[in-house]
Each structure stands twice: as C-alpha cells, then as structure tokens.
Protein backbone atom coordinates (compact mmCIF):
# COMPACT_ATOMS: atom_id res chain seq x y z
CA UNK A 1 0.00 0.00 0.00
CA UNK A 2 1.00 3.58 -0.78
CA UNK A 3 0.90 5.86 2.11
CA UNK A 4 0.50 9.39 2.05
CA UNK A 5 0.04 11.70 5.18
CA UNK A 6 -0.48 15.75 4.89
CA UNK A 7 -0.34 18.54 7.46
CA UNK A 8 -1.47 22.10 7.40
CA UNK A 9 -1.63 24.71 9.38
CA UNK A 10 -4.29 27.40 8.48
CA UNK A 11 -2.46 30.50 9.23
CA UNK A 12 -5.81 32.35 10.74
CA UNK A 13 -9.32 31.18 11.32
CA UNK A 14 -10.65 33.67 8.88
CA UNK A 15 -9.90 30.63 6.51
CA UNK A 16 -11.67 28.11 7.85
CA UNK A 17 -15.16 28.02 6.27
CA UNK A 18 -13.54 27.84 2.85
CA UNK A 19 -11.16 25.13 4.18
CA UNK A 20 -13.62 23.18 5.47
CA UNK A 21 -15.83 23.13 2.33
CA UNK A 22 -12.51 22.54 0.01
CA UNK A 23 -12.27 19.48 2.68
CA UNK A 24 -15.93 18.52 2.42
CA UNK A 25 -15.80 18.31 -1.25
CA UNK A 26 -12.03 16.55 -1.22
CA UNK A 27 -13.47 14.20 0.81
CA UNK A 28 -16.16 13.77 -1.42
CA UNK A 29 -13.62 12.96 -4.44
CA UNK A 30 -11.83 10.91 -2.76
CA UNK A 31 -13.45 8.72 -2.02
CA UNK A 32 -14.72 7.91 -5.23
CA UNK A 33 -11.06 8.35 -6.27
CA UNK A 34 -9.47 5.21 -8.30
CA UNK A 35 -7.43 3.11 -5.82
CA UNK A 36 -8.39 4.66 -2.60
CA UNK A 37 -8.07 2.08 0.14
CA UNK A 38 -9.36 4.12 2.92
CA UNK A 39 -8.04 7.22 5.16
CA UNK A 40 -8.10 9.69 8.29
CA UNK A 41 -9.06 13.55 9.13
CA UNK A 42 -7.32 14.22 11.84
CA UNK A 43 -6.90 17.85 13.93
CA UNK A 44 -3.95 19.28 15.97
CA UNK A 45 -4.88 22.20 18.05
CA UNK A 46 -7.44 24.68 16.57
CA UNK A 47 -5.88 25.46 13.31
CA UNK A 48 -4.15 22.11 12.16
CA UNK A 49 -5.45 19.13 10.17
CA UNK A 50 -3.91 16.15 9.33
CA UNK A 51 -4.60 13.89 6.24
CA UNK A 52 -4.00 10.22 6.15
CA UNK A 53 -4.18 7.76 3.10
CA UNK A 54 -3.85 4.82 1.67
CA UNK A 55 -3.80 3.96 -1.95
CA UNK A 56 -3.45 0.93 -4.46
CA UNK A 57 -0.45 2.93 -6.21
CA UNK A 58 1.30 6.03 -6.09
CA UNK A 59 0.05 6.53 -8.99
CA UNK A 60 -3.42 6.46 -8.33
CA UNK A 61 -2.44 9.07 -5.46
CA UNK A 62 -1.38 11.28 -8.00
CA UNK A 63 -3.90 10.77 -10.41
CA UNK A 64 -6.94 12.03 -6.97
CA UNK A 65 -4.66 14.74 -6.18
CA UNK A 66 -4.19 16.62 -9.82
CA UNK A 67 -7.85 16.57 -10.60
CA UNK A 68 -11.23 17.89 -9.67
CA UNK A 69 -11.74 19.18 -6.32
CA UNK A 70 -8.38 18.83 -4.86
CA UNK A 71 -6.85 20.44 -7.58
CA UNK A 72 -9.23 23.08 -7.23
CA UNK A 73 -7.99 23.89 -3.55
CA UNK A 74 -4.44 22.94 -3.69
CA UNK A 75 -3.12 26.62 -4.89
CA UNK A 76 -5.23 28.18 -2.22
CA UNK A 77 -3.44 26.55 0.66
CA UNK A 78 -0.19 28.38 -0.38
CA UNK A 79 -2.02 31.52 0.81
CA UNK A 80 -4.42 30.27 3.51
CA UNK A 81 -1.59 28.09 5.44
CA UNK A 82 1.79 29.20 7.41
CA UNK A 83 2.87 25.35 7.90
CA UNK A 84 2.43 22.75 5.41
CA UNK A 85 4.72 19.00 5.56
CA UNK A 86 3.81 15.41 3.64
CA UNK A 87 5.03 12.55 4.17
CA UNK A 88 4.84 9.53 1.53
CA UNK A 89 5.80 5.71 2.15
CA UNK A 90 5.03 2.27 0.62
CA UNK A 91 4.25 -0.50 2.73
CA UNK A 92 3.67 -4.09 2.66
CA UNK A 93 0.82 -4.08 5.17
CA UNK A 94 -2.79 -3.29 3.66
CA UNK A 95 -3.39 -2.14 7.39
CA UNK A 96 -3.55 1.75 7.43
CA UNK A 97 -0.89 3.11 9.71
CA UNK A 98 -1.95 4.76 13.08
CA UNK A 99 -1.85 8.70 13.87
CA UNK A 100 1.48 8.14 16.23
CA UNK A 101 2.53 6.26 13.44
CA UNK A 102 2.46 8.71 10.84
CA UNK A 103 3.60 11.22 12.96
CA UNK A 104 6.93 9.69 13.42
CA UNK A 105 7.05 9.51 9.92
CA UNK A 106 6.51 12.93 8.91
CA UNK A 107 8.96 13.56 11.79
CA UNK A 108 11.20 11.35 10.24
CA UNK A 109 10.99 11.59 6.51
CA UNK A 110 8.38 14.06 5.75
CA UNK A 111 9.18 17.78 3.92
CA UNK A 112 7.98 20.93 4.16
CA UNK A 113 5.44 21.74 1.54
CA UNK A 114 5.59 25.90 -0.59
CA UNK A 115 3.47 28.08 1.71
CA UNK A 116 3.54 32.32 1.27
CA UNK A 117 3.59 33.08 4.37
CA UNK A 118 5.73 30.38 6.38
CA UNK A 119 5.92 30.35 10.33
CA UNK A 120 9.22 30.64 12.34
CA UNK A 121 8.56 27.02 12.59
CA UNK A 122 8.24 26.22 9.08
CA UNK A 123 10.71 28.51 7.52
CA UNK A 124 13.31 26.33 9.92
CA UNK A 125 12.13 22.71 8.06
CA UNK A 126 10.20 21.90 11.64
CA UNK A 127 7.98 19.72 10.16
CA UNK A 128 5.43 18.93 13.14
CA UNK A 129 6.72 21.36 15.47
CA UNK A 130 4.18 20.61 18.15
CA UNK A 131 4.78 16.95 18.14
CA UNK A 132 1.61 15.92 19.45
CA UNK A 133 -0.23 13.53 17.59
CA UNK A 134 -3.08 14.75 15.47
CA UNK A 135 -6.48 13.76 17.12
CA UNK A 136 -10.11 12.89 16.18
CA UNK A 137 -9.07 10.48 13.26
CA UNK A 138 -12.50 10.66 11.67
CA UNK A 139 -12.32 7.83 9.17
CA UNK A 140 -12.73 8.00 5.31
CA UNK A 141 -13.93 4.83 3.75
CA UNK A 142 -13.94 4.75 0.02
CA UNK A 143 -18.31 5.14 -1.60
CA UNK A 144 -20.00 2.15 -1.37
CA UNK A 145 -17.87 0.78 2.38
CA UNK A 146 -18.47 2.77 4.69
C-alpha cells in the first residue's frame, strides 16, 4: 500500500469556512477516487489538520490529487496556510498506519510543503513542530464501504 500523510496549518481562522468546504468536497472525491483504500481527518490544536491515506499505487495518489476538487484547492493553501509537511511511504501491510505512526514519519521523513507566508517554525524545516499527535481520526472509507 502507498501511504501518504499531509499537514497544514491554516495561518488564521478567517480561513476556515472555505477550508472546510474545500475538505468537504475533497473528501467527497476521494473517495470515489481510483485506488483509494481508505483514510483519516485528523486535527492538531485549533488550526491544524492532518490527512492520512492509503492507496493501491502512487500513482493512483497522484492521479486524486491533480484533478477535480483537490486540484481546485491545492493553490489556495499556499495563501491560507503558514505550515504545510507530507510525508509519503510504501508498505507491505494493507493495514492503514496509526496517527502516532504517521507522525513519526513525517517527523522522520516528511518535507515541508511551498506556503507564502511560512511560520518561524516552518521557515526552519520543523515539520510537526508541536509533536503531538493529530487527534479525532474521523475515518474515510472509500463510496460504497463505509
């Protein structure tokens, strides 16, 4: 399985009505999406969310996340966010990894992501400066399982 875990962090919460329906209608592509396997929301603290997904392929990643709605609200992050990391992996497991999990991982291996307006934290590479794992981890089940 293909792994892929995000983080943002909305820079104020003057963006988070549009960020929540840019999530509400990712979510809705998603899963529909071509080798989507099944996934997380996840929060940390008032302005951070967390992504978590697994896929058939990288690949098929790629494919949900240069088309329709996530393309759509990928260039307004750059503005909206001052922290922004993902993490990808493959793994032999079809189990989806847990939040503690894939916050070592973006500890370990993820990158910072191109936001406009960076925080102290981001414009040092912190990737997960809080280190707390994300909570909530409201699940994502591709249409028809869930």
């Amino acid at each position: 399985m293909f792994v892929s875990v995000t983080r943002l962090r909305l820079r104020s919460f003057r963006y988070f009505p549009a960020f929540a329906w840019h999530t509400w209608t990712s979510t809705r592509q998603i899963q529909r999406a071509a080798g989507f396997v099944g996934g997380y929301l996840a929060a940390e603290g008032a302005r951070g969310a967390w992504t978590l997904t697994g896929w058939t392929s990288e690949a098929a990643m790629r494919q949900y996340r240069n088309s329709d709605a996530h393309k759509r609200a990928m260039p307004k992050l750059i503005d909206w966010c001052d922290e922004a990391s993902v993490a990808h992996w493959e793994q032999d497991s079809p189990v989806l990894p847990t939040l503690a999990e894939s916050l070592r991982r973006m500890v370990g291996e993820g990158r910072c992501s191109k936001v406009r307006h960076p925080s102290s934290a981001h414009a040092e590479g912190r990737i997960a400066p809080a280190g707390k794992v994300p909570q909530g981890g409201l699940p994502i089940a591709p249409a028809g399982r869930g």
